[in-house]
Protein backbone atom coordinates (compact mmCIF):
# COMPACT_ATOMS: atom_id res chain seq x y z
CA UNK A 1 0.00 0.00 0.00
CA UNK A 2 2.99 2.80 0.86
CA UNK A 3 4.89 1.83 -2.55
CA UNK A 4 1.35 2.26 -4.34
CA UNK A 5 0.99 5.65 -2.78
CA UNK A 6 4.91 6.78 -3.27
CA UNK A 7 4.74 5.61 -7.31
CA UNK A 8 0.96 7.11 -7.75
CA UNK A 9 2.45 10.27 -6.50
CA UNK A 10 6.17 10.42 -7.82
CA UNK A 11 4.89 11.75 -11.29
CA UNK A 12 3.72 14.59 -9.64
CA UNK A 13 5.83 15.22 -7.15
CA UNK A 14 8.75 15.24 -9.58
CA UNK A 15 6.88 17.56 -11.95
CA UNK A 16 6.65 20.16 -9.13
CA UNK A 17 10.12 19.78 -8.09
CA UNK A 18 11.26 20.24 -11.92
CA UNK A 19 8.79 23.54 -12.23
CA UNK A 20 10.42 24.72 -8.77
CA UNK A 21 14.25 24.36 -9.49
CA UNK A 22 13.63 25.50 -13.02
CA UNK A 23 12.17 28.48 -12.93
CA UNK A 24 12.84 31.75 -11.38
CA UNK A 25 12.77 31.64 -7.88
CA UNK A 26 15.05 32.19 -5.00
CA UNK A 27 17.12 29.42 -3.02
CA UNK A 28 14.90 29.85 0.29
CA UNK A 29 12.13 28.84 -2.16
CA UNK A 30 13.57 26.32 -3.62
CA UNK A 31 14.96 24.25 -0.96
CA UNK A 32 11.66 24.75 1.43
CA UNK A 33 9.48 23.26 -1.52
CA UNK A 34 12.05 21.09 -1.72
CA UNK A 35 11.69 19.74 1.55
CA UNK A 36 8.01 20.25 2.23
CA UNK A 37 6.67 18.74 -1.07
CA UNK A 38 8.86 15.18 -0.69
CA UNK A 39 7.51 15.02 3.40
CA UNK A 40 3.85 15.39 2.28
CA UNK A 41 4.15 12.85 0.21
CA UNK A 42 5.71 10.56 2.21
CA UNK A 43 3.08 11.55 5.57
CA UNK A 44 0.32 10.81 3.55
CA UNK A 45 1.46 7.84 2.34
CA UNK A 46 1.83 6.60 6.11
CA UNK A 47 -1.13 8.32 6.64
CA UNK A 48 -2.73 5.71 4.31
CA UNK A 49 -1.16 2.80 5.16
CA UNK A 50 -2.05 3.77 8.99
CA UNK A 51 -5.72 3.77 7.53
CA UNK A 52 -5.26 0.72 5.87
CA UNK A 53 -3.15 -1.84 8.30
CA UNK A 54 -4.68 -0.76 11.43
CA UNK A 55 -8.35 -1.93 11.04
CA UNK A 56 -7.18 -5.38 9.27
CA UNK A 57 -5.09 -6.13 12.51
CA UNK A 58 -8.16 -5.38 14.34
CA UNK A 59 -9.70 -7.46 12.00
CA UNK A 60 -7.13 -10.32 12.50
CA UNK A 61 -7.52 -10.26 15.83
CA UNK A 62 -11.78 -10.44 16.37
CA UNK A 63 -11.14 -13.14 13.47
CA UNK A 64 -8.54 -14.73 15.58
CA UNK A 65 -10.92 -14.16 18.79
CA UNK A 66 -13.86 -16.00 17.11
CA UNK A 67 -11.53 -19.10 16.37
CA UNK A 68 -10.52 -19.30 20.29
CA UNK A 69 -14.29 -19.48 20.94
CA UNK A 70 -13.96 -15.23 22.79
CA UNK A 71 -16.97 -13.88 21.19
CA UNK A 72 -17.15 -10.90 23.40
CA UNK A 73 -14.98 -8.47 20.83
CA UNK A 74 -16.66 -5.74 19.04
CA UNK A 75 -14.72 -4.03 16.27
CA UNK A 76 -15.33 0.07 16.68
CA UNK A 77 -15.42 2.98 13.64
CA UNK A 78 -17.50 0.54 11.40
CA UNK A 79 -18.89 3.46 9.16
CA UNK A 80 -21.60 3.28 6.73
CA UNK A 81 -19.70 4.18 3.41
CA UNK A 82 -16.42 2.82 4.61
CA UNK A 83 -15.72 -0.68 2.41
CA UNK A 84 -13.52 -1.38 5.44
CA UNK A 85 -16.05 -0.79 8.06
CA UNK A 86 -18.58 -2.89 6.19
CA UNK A 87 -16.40 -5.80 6.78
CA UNK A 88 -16.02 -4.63 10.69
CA UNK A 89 -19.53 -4.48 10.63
CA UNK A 90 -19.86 -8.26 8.95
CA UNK A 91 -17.75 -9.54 11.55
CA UNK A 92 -19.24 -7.48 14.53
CA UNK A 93 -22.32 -9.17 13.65
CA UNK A 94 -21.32 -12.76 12.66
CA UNK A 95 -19.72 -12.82 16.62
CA UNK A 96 -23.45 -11.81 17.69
CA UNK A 97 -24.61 -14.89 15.88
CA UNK A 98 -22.03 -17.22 17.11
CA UNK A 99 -22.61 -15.54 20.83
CA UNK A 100 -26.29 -16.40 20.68
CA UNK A 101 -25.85 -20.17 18.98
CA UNK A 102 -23.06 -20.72 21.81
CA UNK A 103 -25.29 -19.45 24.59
CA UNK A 104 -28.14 -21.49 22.70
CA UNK A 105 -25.89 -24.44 22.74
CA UNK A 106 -24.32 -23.69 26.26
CA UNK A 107 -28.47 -23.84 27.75
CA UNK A 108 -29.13 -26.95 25.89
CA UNK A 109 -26.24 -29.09 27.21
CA UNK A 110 -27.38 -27.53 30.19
CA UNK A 111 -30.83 -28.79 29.96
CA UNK A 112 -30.01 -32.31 28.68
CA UNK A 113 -27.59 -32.62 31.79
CA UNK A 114 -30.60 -31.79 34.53
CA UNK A 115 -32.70 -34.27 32.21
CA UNK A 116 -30.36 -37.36 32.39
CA UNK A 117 -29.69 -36.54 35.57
CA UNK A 118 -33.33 -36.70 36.57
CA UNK A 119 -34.44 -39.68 34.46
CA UNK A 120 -34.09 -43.13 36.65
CA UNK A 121 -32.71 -45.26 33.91
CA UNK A 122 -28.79 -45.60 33.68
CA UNK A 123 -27.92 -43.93 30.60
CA UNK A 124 -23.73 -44.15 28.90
CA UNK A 125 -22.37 -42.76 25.93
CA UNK A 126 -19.46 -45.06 24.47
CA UNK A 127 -16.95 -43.92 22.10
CA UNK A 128 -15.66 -46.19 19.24
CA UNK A 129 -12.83 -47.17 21.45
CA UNK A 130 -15.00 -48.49 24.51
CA UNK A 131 -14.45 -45.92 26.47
CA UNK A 132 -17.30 -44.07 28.33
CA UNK A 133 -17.92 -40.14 27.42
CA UNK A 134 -21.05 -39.34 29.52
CA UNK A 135 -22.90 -41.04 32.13
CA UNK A 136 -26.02 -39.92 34.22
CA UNK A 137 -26.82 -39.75 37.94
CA UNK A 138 -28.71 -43.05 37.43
CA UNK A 139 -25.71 -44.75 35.94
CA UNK A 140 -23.39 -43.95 38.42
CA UNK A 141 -24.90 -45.07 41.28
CA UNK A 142 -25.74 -48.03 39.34
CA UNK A 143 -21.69 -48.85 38.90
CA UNK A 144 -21.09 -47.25 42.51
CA UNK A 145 -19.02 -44.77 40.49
CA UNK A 146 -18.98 -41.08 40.72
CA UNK A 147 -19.63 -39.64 37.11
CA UNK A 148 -16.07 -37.87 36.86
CA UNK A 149 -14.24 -40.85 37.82
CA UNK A 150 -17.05 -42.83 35.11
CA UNK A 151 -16.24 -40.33 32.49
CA UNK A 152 -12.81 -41.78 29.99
CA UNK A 153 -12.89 -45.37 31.41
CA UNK A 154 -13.24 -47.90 29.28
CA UNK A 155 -16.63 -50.00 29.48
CA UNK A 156 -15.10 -53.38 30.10
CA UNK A 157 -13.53 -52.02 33.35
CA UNK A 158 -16.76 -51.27 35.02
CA UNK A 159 -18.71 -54.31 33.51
CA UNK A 160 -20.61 -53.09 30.79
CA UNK A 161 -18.63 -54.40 27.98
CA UNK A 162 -21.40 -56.95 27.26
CA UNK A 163 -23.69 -54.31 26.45
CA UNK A 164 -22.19 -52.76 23.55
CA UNK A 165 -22.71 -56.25 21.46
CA UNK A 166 -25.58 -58.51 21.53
CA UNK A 167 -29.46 -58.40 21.26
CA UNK A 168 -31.10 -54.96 22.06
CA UNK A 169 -33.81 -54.57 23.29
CA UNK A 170 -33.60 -57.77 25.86
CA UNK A 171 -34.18 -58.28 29.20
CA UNK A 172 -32.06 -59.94 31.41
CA UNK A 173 -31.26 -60.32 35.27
CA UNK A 174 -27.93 -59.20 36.70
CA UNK A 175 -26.06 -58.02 39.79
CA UNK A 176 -24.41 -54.55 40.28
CA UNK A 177 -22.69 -52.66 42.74
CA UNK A 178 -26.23 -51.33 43.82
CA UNK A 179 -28.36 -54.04 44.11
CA UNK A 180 -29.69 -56.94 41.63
CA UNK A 181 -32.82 -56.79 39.37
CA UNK A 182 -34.34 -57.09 36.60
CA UNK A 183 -33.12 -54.80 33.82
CA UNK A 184 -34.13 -53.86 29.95
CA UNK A 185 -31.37 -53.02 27.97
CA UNK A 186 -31.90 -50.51 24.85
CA UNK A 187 -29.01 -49.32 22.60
CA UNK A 188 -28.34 -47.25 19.65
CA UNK A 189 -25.79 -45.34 17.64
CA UNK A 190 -25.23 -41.57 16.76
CA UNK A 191 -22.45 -39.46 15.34
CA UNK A 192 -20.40 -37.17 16.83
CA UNK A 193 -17.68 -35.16 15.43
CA UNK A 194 -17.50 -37.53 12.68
CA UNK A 195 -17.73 -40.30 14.68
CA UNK A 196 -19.94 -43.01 15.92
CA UNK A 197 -20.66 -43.81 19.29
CA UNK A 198 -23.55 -45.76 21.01
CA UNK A 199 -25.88 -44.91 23.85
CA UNK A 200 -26.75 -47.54 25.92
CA UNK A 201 -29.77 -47.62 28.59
CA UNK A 202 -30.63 -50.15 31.21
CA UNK A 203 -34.24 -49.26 32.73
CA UNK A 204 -34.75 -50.78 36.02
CA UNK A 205 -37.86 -53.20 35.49
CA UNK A 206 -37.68 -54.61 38.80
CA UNK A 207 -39.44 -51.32 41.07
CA UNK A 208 -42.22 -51.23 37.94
CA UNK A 209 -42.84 -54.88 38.45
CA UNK A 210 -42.89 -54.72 42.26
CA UNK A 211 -45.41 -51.18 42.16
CA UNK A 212 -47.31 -53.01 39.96
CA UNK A 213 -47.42 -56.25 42.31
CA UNK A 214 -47.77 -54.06 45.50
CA UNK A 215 -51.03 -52.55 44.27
CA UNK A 216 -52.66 -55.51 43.18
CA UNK A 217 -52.40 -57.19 46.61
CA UNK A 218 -53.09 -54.40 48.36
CA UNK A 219 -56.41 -54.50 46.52
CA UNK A 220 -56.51 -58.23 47.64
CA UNK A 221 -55.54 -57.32 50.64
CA UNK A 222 -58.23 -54.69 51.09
CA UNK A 223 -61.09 -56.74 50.25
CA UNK A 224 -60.43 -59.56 51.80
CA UNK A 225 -59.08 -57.88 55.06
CA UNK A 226 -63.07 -57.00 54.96
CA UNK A 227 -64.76 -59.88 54.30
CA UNK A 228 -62.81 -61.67 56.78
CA UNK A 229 -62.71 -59.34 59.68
CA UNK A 230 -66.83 -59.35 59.26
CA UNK A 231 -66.78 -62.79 59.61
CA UNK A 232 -63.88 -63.24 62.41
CA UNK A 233 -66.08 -60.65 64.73
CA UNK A 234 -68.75 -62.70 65.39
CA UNK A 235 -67.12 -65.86 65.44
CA UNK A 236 -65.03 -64.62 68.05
CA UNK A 237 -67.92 -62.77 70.03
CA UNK A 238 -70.07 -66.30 69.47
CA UNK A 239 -67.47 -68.26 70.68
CA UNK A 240 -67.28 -66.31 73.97
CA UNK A 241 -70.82 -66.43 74.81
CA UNK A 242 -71.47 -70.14 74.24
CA UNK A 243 -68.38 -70.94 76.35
CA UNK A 244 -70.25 -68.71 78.99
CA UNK A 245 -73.54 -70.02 78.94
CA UNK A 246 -71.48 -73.48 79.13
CA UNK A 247 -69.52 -72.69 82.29
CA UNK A 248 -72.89 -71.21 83.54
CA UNK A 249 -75.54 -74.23 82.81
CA UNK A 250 -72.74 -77.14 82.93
CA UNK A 251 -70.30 -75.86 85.57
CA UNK A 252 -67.09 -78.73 85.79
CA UNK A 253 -68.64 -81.44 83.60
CA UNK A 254 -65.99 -83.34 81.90
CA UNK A 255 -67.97 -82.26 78.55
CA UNK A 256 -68.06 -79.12 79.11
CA UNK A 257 -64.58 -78.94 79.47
CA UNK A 258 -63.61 -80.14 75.88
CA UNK A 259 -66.22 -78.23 74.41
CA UNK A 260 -64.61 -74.96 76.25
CA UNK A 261 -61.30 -75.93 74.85
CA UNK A 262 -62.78 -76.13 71.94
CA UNK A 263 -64.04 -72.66 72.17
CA UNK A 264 -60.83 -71.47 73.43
CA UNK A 265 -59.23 -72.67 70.11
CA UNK A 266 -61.77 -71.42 67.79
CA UNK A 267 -61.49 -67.97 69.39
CA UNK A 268 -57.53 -68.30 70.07
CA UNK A 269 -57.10 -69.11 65.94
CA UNK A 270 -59.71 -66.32 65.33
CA UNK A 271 -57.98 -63.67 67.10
CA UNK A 272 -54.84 -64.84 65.51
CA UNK A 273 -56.34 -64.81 62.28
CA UNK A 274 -57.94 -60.87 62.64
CA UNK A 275 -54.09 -60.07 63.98
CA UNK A 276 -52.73 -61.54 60.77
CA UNK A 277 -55.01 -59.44 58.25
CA UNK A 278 -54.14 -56.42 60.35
CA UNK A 279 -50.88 -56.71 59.90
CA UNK A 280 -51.29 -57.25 55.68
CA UNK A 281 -53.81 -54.07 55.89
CA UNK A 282 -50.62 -52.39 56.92
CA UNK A 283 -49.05 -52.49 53.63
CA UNK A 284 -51.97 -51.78 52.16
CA UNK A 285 -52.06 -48.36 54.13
CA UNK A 286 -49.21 -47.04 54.19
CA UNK A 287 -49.04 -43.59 54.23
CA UNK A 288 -46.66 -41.06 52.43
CA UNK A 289 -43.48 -40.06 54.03
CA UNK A 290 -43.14 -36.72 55.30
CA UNK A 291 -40.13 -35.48 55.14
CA UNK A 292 -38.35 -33.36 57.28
CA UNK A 293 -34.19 -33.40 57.89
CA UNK A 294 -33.03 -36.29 60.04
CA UNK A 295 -30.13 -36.71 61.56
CA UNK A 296 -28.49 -40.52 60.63
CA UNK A 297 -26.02 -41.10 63.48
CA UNK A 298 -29.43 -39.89 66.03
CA UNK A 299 -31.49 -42.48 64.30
CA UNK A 300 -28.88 -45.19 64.34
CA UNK A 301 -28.63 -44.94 68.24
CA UNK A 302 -32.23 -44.55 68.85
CA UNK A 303 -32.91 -47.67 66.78
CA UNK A 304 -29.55 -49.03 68.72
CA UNK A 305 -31.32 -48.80 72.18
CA UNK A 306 -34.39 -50.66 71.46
CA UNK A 307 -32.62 -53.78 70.52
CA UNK A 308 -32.23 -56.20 73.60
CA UNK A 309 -31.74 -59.87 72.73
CA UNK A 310 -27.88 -58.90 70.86
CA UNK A 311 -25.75 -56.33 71.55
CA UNK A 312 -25.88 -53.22 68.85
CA UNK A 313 -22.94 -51.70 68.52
CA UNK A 314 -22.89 -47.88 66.66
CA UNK A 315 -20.00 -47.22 65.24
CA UNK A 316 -19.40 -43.15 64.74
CA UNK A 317 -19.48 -41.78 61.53
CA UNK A 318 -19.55 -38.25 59.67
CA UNK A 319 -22.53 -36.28 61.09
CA UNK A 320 -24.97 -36.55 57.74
CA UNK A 321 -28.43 -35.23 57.89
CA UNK A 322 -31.15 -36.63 55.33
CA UNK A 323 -34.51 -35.69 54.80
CA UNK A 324 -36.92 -38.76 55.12
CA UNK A 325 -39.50 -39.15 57.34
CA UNK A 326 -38.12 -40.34 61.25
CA UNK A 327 -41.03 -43.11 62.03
CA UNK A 328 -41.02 -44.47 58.78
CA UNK A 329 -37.19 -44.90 58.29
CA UNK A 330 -36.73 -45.67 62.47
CA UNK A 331 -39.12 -49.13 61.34
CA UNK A 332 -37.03 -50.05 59.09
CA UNK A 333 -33.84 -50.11 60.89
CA UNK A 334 -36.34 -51.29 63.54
CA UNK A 335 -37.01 -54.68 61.48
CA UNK A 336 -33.36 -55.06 60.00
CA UNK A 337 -31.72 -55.08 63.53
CA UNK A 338 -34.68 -57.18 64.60
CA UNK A 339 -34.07 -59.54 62.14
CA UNK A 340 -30.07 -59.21 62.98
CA UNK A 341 -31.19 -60.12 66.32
CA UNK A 342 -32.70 -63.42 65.43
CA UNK A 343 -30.07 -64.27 63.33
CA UNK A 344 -27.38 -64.20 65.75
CA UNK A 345 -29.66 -66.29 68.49
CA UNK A 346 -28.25 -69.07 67.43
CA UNK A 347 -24.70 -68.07 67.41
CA UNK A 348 -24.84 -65.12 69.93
CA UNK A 349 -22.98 -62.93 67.70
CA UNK A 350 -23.36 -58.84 67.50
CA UNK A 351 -24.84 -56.44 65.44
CA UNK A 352 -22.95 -53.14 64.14
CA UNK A 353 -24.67 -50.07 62.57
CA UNK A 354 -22.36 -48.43 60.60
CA UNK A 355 -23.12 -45.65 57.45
CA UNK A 356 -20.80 -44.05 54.39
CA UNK A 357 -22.11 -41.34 52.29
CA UNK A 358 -21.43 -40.04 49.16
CA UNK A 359 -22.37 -37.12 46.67
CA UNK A 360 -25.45 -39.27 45.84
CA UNK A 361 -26.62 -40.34 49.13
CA UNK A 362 -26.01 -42.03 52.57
CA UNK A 363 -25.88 -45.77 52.94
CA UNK A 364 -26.46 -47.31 56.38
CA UNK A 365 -25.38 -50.67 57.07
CA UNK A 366 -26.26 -53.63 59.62
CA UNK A 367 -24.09 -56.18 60.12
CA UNK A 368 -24.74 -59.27 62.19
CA UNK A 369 -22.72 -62.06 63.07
CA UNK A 370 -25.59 -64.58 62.59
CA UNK A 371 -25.34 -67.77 60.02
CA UNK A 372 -26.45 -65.79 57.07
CA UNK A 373 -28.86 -65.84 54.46
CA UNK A 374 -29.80 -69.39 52.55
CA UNK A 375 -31.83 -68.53 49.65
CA UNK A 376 -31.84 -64.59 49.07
CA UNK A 377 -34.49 -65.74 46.53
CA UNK A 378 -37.92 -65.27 48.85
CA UNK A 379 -36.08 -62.35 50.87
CA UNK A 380 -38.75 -59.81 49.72
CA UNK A 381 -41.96 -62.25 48.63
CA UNK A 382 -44.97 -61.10 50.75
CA UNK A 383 -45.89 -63.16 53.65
CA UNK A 384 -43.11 -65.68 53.15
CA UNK A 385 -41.74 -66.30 56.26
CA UNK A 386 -39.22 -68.83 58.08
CA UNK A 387 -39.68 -68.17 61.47
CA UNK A 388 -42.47 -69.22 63.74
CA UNK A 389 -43.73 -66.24 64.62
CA UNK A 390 -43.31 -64.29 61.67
CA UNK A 391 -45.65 -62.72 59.46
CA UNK A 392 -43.74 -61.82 56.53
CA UNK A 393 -44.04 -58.63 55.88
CA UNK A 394 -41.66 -56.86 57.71
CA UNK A 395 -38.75 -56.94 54.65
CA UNK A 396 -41.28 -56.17 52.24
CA UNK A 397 -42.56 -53.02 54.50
CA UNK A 398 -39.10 -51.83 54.94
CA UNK A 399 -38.17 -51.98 51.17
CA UNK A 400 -41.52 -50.21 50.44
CA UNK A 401 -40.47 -47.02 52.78
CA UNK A 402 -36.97 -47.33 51.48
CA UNK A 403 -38.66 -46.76 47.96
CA UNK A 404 -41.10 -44.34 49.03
CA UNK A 405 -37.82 -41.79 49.88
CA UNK A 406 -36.34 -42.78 46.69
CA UNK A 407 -33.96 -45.70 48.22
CA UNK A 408 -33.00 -48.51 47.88
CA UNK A 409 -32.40 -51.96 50.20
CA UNK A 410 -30.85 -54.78 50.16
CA UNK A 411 -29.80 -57.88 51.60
CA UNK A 412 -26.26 -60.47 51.18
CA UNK A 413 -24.49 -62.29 53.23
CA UNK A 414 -20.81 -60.84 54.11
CA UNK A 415 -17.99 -61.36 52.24
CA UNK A 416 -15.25 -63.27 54.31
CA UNK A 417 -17.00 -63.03 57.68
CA UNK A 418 -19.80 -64.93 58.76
CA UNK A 419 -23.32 -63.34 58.74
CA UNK A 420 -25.57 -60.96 56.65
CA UNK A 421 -25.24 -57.39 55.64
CA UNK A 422 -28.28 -55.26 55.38
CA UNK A 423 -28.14 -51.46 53.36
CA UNK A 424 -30.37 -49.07 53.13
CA UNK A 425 -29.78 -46.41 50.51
CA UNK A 426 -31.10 -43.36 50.87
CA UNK A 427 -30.63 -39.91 48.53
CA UNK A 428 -29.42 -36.76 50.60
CA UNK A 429 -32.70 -35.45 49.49
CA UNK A 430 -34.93 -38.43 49.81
């Protein structure tokens, strides 16, 4: 630009020089226009190239701003009937549009993130290589992972190799880190930067089969409960006044004695019978958990003191607070160290209440030193029952509270000690 300003005005700079030194003028003349023709020329030639250069280094650098992803540059002196400050004014406006789309695209991943992290299925994005790029909430806690530590490891690491291959959709039963069930496994594949990954999802069918179980025999439950207690009520009351009018009219007769017994047994298996349906109305009533914050290492010792037949050790932990609902989530603990209690009858072992917690959640274990569990199979069938006494609910109550604040329990015997481990999993939110 300066040479094409110095040639495009040599002609007629020299022409003036040539007019001034040949024609009749003094020296003072001479050498001043001499001087003062040759630095106008060359000042407006910077002056040009000043004009020039300086907005396309501006320009260079919003262009080289854009590229590093800065789209917070303006460009300034963008005039109307400047070819120069059209193209500021181009690239002022093209870094509006990438602003917006970026801010666009910053609120989307934004919004996809609080959606998998809200949806209960385990959801993983695999590269071509195996290795994870994004997991969900759900899917960590599935692995017991957090999802930084999820995020770059490969998927046969964690177990989920077998999922990348194979039939999809399909069913299938499995154990992980956070319990066993029955899961559905769904898969596809998208592109990403040129390449193709899949997304794999495992829904947990298990909670949908057991909600869907739980309210049909509560319906059973509620009808019969009804029918039964109407008859049960007068049996009972019957049974009372003929053994009565017996020990009125027939006094000690040898007769009258069997048929009292008699009596006494109809009314005895009656009674037991009406406590029996009251305790499977219970399930069928159970009532919402209100939740308020509680304080885990207070509920463990509460629970701790009740417990009579086997010592119950606490041991002390972090002080974590949950919200959940106290009565509810003290009944559970209630019927896992009651059940830790009859296991370790035999063997007079201990119990220990211990808890960890996590960014997720809190887990709170029970640990007894009984003989352990035999067939984990029937652990949480309604009214199934190997003891005596028992009436068979009291699993399938506590798993129904643990679910109604969003948890989780289970049940396995210990790994190289003798004895079962109990867990309730709870969110720090419930």
């Amino acid at each position: 630009m300066v040479w094409l300003v110095l040639f495009g005005g040599l002609p007629a700079i020299g022409s003036a020089l040539w007019l001034v030194w040949s024609g009749a003028y003094g020296p003072e003349i001479r050498w001043t226009l001499t001087v003062l023709l040759p630095a106008i020329w060359i000042g407006c030639a910077a002056a040009a190239y000043e004009r020039v250069t300086r907005p396309m280094q501006l320009l260079v650098n919003l262009l080289g701003a854009l590229r590093e992803g800065d789209f917070s540059l303006r460009g300034a002196g963008a005039t109307e009937d400047d070819a120069l400050g059209g193209v500021m004014r181009e690239v002022n406006a093209l870094s509006d549009t990438l602003h917006r789309q970026r801010l666009g695209a910053v609120e989307a991943s934004a919004l996809l993130s609080n959606v998998l992290s809200e949806i209960d299925a385990a959801i993983f994005a695999v590269d071509e290589h195996d290795h994870i790029r994004l997991a969900n909430r759900a899917g960590a806690e599935l692995l017991g992972i957090s999802t930084q530590a999820l995020v770059g490891t490969h998927a046969a690491a964690v177990g989920l190799a077998e999922f990348l291959s194979g039939d999809a959709p399909r069913v299938f039963d499995r154990d992980f880190p956070s319990g066993r069930g029955r899961w559905e496994l769904r898969r596809t594949e998208f592109r990403q930067d040129g390449r193709t990954h899949k997304l794999v999802v495992l829904a947990d069918l298990s909670r949908a089969l057991r909600e869907e179980e739980r309210q049909a025999w509560q319906r059973i439950v509620r009808v019969l409960s009804h029918e039964i207690n109407n008859s049960l009520t007068p049996i009972r009351s019957i049974a009372r006044s003929v053994k009565r009018f017996l020990e009125r009219e027939l006094g000690e007769n040898g007769r009258a004695a069997e048929v009292r017994d008699g009596l006494d047994v109809i009314a005895g298996r009656a009674e037991s019978l009406g406590r029996l349906m009251s305790e499977y109305a219970r399930l069928a009533r159970m009532p919402k958990p209100v939740l308020r914050p509680v304080a885990v290492a207070v509920l463990a010792r509460s629970v701790a003191e009740l417990e009579t037949r086997a010592p119950v050790r606490v041991v002390p932990g972090d002080d974590v607070t949950i919200a959940g609902d106290r009565g509810q989530l003290e009944q559970v603990l209630i019927n896992l160290v009651h059940n830790a209690a009859d296991a370790c009858t035999e063997t007079a072992g201990s119990i220990t209440i211990t808890w960890d917690h996590d960014a997720a959640g809190v887990s709170i274990h029970i640990d007894d030193e009984g003989l352990g569990i035999d067939d984990t199979g029937n652990l949480f069938v309604p009214f199934f029952t190997t003891k005596h006494e028992g009436s068979g609910i009291g699993l399938v109550l506590s798993r129904q509270i643990a679910e109604a604040h969003g948890g989780t329990l289970t049940l396995q015997n210990r790994a190289g000690a003798r004895g079962c481990r109990a867990t309730l999993r709870l969110s720090r939110g419930a």
